[in-house]
Structure formats: C-alpha cells, structure tokens
N, C-alpha and C. Protein backbone atom coordinates (compact mmCIF):
# COMPACT_ATOMS: atom_id res chain seq x y z
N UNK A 1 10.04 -16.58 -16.31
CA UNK A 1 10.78 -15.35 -16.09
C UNK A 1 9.85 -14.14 -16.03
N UNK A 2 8.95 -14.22 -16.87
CA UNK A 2 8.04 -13.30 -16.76
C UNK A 2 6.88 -12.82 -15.27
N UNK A 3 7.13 -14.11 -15.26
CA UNK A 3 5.75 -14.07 -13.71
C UNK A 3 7.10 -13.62 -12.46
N UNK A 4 8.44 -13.56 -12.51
CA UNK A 4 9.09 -13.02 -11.71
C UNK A 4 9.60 -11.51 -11.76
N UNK A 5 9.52 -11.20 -12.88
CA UNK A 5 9.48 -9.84 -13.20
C UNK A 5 8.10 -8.82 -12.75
N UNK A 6 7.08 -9.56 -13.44
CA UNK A 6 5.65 -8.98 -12.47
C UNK A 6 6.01 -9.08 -11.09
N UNK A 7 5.86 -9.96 -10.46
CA UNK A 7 6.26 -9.76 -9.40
C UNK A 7 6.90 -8.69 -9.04
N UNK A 8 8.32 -9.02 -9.30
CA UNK A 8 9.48 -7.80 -8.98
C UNK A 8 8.44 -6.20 -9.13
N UNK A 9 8.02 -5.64 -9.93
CA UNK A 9 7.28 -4.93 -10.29
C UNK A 9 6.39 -4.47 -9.14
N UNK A 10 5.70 -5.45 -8.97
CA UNK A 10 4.47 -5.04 -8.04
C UNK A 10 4.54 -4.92 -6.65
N UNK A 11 5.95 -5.95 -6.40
CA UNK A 11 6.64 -5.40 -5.05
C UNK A 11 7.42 -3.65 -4.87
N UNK A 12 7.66 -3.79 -6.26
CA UNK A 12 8.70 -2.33 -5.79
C UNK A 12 7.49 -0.96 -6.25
N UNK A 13 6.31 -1.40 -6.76
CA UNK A 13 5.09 -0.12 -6.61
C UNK A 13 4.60 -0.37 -5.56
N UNK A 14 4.62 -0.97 -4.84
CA UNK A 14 3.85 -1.12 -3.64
C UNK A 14 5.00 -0.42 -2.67
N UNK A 15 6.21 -0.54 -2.72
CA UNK A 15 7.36 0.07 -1.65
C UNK A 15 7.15 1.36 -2.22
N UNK A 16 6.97 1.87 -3.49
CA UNK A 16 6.88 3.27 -3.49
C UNK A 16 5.58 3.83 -3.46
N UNK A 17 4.63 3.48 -3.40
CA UNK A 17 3.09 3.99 -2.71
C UNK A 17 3.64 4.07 -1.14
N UNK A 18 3.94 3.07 -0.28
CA UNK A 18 4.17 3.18 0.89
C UNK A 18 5.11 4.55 1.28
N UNK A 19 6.11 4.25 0.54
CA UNK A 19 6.78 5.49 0.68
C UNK A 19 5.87 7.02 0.43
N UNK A 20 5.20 7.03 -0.29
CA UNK A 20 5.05 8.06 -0.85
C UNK A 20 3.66 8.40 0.04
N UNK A 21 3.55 7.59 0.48
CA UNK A 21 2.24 7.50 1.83
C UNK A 21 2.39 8.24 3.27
N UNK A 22 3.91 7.31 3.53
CA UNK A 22 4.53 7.95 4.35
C UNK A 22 4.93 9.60 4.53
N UNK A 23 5.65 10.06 3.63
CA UNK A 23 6.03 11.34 3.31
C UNK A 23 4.76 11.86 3.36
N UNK A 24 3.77 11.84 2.35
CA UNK A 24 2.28 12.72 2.50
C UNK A 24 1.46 12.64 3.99
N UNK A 25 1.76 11.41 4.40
CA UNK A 25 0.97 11.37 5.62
C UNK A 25 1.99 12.07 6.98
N UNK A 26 3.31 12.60 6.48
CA UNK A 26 3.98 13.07 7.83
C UNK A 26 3.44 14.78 7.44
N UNK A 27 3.31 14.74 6.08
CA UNK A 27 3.65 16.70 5.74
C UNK A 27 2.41 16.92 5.90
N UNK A 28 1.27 16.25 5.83
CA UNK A 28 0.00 16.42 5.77
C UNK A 28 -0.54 16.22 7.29
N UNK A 29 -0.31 15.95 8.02
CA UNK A 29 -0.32 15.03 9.18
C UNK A 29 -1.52 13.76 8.85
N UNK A 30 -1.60 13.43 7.85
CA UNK A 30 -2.68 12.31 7.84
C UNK A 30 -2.01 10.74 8.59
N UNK A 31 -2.87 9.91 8.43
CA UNK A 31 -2.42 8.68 8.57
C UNK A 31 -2.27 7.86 7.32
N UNK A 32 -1.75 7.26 7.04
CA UNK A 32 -0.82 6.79 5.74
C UNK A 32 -2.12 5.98 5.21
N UNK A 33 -2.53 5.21 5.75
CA UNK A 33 -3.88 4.33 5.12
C UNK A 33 -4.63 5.42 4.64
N UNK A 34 -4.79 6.30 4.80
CA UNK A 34 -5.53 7.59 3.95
C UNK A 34 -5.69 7.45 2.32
N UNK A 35 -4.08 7.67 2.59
CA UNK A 35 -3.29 7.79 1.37
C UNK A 35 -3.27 6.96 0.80
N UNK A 36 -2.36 5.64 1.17
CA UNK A 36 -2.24 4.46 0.60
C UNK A 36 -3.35 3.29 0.11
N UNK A 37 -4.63 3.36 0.74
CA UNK A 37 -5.63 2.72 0.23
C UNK A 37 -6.11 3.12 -0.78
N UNK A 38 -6.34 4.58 -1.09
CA UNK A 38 -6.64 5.03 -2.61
C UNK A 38 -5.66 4.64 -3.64
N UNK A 39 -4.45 4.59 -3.37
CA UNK A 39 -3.17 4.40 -3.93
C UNK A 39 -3.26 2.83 -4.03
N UNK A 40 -2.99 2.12 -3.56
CA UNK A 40 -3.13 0.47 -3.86
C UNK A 40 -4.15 0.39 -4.90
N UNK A 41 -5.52 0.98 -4.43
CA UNK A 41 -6.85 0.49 -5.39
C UNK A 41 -6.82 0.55 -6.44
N UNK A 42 -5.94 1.92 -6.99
CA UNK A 42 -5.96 2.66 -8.51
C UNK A 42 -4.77 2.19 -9.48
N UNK A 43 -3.61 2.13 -8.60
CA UNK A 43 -2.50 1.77 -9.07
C UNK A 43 -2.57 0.00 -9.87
N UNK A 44 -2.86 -1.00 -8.41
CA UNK A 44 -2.54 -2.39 -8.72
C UNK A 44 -4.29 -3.15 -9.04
N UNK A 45 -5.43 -2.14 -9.20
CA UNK A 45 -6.77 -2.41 -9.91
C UNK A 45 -7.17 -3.52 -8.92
N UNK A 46 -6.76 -3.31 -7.87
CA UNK A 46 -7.54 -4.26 -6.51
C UNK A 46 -8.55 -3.54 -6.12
N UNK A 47 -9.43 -4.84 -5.61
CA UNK A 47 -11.10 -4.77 -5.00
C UNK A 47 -10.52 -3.32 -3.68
N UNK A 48 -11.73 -3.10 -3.21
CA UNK A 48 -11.31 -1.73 -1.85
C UNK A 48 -11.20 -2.35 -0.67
N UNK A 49 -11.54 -3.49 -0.85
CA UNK A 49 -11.35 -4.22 0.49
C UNK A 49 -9.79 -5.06 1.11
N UNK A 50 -9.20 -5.22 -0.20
CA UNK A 50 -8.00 -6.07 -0.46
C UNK A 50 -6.85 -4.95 0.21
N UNK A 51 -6.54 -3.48 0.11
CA UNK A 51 -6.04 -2.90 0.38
C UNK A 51 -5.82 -2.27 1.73
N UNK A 52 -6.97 -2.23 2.50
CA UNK A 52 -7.93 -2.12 3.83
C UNK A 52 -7.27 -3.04 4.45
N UNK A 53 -7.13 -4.52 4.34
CA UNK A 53 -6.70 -5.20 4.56
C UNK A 53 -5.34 -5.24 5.37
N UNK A 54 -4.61 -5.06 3.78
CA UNK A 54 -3.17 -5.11 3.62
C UNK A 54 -2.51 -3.77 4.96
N UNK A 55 -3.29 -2.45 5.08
CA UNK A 55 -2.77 -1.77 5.29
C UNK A 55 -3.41 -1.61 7.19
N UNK A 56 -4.19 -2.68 7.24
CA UNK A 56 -4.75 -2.62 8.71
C UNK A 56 -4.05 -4.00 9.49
N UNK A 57 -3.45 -4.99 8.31
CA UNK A 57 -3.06 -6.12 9.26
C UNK A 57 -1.35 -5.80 10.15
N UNK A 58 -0.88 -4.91 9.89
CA UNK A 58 0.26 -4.58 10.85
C UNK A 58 0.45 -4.17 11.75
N UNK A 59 -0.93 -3.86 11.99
CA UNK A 59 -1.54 -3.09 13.53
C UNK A 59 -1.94 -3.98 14.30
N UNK A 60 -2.33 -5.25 13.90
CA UNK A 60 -2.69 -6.08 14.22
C UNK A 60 -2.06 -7.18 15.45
N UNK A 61 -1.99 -6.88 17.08
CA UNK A 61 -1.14 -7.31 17.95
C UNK A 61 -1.53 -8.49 18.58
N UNK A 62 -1.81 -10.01 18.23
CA UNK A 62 -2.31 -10.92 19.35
C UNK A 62 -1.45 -10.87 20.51
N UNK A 63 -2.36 -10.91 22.08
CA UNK A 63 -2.08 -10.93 23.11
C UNK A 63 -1.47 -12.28 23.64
C-alpha cells in the first residue's frame, strides 16, 4: 500500500510542476523545460539528465 501511495504522490508533483511550468512559461514567455527541469531535479532529487529526458521525449516525432 505504501509503494502505491508514493507513487500516487509523485505522479500528482509531477502534474503540478508541469502545471506550474506551463503557467510560468506562458506569463514569462519561456519554454516550459526551462522551468520544469530545474523543478523535477530539486523537487523528486533526480540526476539532471533524467529530467532532460522526460521533458524532451514528447517532442519526439518518428517519421
């Protein structure tokens, strides 16, 4: 029960970094990976590369 609760957890900080990525990156005009890669790193104590990742693979279009 416990390892589903972490979970639960780390899914719904991660929806509110995104969110909160979003909003800063529209009022700011940045691009959200700006934001959100500092935000993943500090928040969930992931490597800098793990986040980079996460936030570059949705761009990601095979032809």
């Amino acid at each position: 029960m416990y390892v589903i609760a972490q979970a639960l957890t780390t899914l719904v900080l991660i929806a509110a970094c995104g969110l909160m990525a979003g909003l800063l990156g529209g009022l700011l005009g940045l691009g959200g990976a700006v934001i959100l890669t500092p935000l993943l790193t500090i928040l969930l104590n992931l490597p800098y590369n793990t986040p980079q990742v996460l936030v570059s693979c949705p761009q990601y279009q095979p032809q």
